[in-house]
Protein backbone atom coordinates (compact mmCIF):
# COMPACT_ATOMS: atom_id res chain seq x y z
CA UNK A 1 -12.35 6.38 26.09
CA UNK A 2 -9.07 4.56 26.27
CA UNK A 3 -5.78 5.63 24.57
CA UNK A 4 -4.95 2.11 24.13
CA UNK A 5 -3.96 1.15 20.29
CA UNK A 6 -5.66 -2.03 19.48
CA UNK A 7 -3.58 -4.44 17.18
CA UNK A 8 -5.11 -6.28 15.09
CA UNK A 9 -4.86 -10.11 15.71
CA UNK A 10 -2.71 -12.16 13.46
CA UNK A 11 -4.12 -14.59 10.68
CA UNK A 12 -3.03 -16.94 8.46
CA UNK A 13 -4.42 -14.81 5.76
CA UNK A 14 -2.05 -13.90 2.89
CA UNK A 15 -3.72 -11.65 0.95
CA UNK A 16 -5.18 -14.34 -1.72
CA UNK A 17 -7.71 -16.06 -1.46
CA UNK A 18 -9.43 -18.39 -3.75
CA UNK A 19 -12.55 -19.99 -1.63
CA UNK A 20 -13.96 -16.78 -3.24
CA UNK A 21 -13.97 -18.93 -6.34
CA UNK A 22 -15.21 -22.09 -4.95
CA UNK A 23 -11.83 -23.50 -3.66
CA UNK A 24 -12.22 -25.96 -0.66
CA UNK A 25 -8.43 -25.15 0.86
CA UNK A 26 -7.34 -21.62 -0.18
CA UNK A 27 -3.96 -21.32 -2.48
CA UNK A 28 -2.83 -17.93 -0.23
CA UNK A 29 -3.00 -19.85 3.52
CA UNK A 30 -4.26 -23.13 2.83
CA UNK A 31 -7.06 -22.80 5.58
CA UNK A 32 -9.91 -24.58 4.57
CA UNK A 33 -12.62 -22.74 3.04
CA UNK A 34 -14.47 -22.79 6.39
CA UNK A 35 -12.11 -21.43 8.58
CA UNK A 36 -11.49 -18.51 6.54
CA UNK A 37 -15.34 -18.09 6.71
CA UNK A 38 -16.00 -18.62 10.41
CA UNK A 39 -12.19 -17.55 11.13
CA UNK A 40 -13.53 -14.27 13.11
CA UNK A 41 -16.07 -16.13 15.40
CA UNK A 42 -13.52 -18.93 16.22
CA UNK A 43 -12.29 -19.30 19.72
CA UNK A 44 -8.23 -18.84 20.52
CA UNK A 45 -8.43 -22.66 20.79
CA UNK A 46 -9.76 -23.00 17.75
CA UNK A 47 -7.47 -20.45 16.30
CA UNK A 48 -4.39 -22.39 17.99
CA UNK A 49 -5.97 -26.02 16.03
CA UNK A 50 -5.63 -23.89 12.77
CA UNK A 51 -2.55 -22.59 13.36
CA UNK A 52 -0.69 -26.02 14.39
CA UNK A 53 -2.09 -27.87 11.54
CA UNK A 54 -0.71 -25.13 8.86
CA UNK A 55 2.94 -24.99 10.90
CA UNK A 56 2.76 -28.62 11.19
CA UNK A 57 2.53 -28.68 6.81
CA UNK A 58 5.44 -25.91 6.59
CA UNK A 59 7.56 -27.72 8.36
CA UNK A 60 6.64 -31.01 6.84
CA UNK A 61 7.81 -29.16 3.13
CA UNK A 62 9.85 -26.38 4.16
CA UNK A 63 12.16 -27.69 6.65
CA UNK A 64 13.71 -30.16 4.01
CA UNK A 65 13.61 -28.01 1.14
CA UNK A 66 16.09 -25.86 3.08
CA UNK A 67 18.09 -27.85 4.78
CA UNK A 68 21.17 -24.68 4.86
CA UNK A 69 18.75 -22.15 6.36
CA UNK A 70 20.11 -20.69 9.77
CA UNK A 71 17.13 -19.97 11.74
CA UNK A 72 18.44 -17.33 14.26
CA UNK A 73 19.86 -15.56 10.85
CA UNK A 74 16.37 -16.25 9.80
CA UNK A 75 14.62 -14.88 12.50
CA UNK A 76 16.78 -11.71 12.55
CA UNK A 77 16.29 -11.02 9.27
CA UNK A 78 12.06 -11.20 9.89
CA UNK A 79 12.61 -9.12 12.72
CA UNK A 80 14.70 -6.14 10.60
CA UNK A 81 11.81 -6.85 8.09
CA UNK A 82 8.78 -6.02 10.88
CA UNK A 83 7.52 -9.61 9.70
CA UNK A 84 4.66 -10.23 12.82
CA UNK A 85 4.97 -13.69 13.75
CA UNK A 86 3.43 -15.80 16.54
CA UNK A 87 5.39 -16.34 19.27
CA UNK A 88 5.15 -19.79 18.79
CA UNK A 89 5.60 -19.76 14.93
CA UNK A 90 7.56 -23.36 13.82
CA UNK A 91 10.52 -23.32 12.10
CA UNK A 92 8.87 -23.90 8.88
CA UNK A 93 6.48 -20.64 8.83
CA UNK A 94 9.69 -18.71 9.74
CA UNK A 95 10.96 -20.35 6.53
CA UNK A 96 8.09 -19.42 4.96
CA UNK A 97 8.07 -15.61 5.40
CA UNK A 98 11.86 -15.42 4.79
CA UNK A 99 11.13 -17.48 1.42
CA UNK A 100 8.21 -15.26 0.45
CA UNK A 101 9.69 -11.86 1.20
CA UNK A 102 12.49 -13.31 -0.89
CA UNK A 103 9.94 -14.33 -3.88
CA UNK A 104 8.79 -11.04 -3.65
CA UNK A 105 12.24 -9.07 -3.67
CA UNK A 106 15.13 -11.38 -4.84
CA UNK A 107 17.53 -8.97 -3.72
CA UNK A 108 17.09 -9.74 -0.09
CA UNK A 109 18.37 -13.49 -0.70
CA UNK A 110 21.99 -12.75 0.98
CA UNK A 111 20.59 -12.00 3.32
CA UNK A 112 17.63 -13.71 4.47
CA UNK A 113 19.64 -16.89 6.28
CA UNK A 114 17.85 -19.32 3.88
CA UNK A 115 21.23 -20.44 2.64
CA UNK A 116 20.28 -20.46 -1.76
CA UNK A 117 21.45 -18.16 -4.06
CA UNK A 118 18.67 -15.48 -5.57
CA UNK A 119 18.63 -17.62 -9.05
CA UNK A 120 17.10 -20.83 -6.63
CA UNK A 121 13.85 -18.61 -5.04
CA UNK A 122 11.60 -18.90 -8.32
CA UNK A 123 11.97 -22.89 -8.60
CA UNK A 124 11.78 -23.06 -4.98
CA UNK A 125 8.94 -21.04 -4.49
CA UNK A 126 6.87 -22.83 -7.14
CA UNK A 127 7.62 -26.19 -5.61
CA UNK A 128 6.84 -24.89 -2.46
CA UNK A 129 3.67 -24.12 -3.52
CA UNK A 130 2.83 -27.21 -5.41
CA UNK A 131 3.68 -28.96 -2.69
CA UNK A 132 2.12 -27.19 0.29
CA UNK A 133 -1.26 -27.21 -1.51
CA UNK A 134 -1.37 -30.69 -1.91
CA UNK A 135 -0.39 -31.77 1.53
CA UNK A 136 -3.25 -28.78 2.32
CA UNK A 137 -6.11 -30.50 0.14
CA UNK A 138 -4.79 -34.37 0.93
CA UNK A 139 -5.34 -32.97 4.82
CA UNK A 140 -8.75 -31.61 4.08
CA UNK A 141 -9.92 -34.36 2.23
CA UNK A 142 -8.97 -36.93 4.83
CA UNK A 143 -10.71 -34.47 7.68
CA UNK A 144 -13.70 -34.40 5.44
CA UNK A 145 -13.61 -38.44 4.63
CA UNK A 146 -13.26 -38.28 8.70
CA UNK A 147 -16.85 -36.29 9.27
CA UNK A 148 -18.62 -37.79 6.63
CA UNK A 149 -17.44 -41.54 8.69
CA UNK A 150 -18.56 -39.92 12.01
CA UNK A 151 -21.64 -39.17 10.00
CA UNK A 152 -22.36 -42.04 8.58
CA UNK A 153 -22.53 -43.98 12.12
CA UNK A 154 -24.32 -41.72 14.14
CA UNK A 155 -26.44 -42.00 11.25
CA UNK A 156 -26.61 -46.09 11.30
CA UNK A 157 -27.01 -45.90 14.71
CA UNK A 158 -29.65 -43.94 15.15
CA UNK A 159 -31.52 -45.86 12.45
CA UNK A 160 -30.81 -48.92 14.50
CA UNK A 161 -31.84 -47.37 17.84
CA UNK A 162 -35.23 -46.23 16.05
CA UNK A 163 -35.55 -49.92 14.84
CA UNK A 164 -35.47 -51.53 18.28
């Protein structure tokens, strides 16, 4: 038997998830409803897809929404907090961990790097999240518009083929 500790592998998961209820894209890590299903069985390179396409909409909304955040003063402060992160988390999820330890404990604000005053966190957060979820559902409506396309004309053409 090995005396190895095993850590567990990081997710997107944040604890809240609404595809419980029916919701295509879930409102706690905007993975869609899918992924968080199959999320387990997926392959790292499936698990790296995920992961670029959610870092890829934090930075899209985070990045300008804090345009005074200091990202090694960031980045400290996640590492005095024991935030896990991937090593190749994007700007914007670092953002997003500093915001939502912040959401969660106002106090921290000073300190976090994010560069707005404690009063600013609410608003933020809310728009954040207004935001973020609709780029999330916009993206997996256009990937499902995509498939049902690729379905279509593999469809047609095998319809034609059977024709000829």
């Amino acid at each position: 038997m090995s005396n190895e500790r095993r850590i567990a592998s990081l997710t997107p998961c944040a604890g809240r998830c609404s595809t419980v209820f029916g919701d295509l894209v879930c409102r706690g890590c905007r993975r869609f409803s899918h992924e968080v299903i199959h999320w387990n069985q997926y392959t790292p390179e499936q698990h790296i897809a995920v992961w670029i396409r959610l870092d890829a909409q934090l930075d899209q909304i985070l990045v300008p929404m804090l345009p005074l955040a200091k990202l090694q003063h960031v980045e400290g402060f996640l590492h005095s907090k024991r935030v896990r992160l991937r090593s190749d988390a994007s700007r914007g999820r670092k953002l997003y961990h500093a915001l939502k330890l912040c959401e969660k404990n106002r106090h921290l604000t000073d300190d976090s790097g994010l560069g707005i005053h404690y009063k600013q966190v609410r608003p933020l957060w809310d728009e954040f999240e207004q935001r973020v979820l609709t780029l999330a559902n916009a993206s997996y409506d256009v990937a499902f518009k995509r498939a049902q396309g690729i379905r279509y004309h593999l469809l047609h053409g095998k319809i034609q083929f059977d024709q000829v």
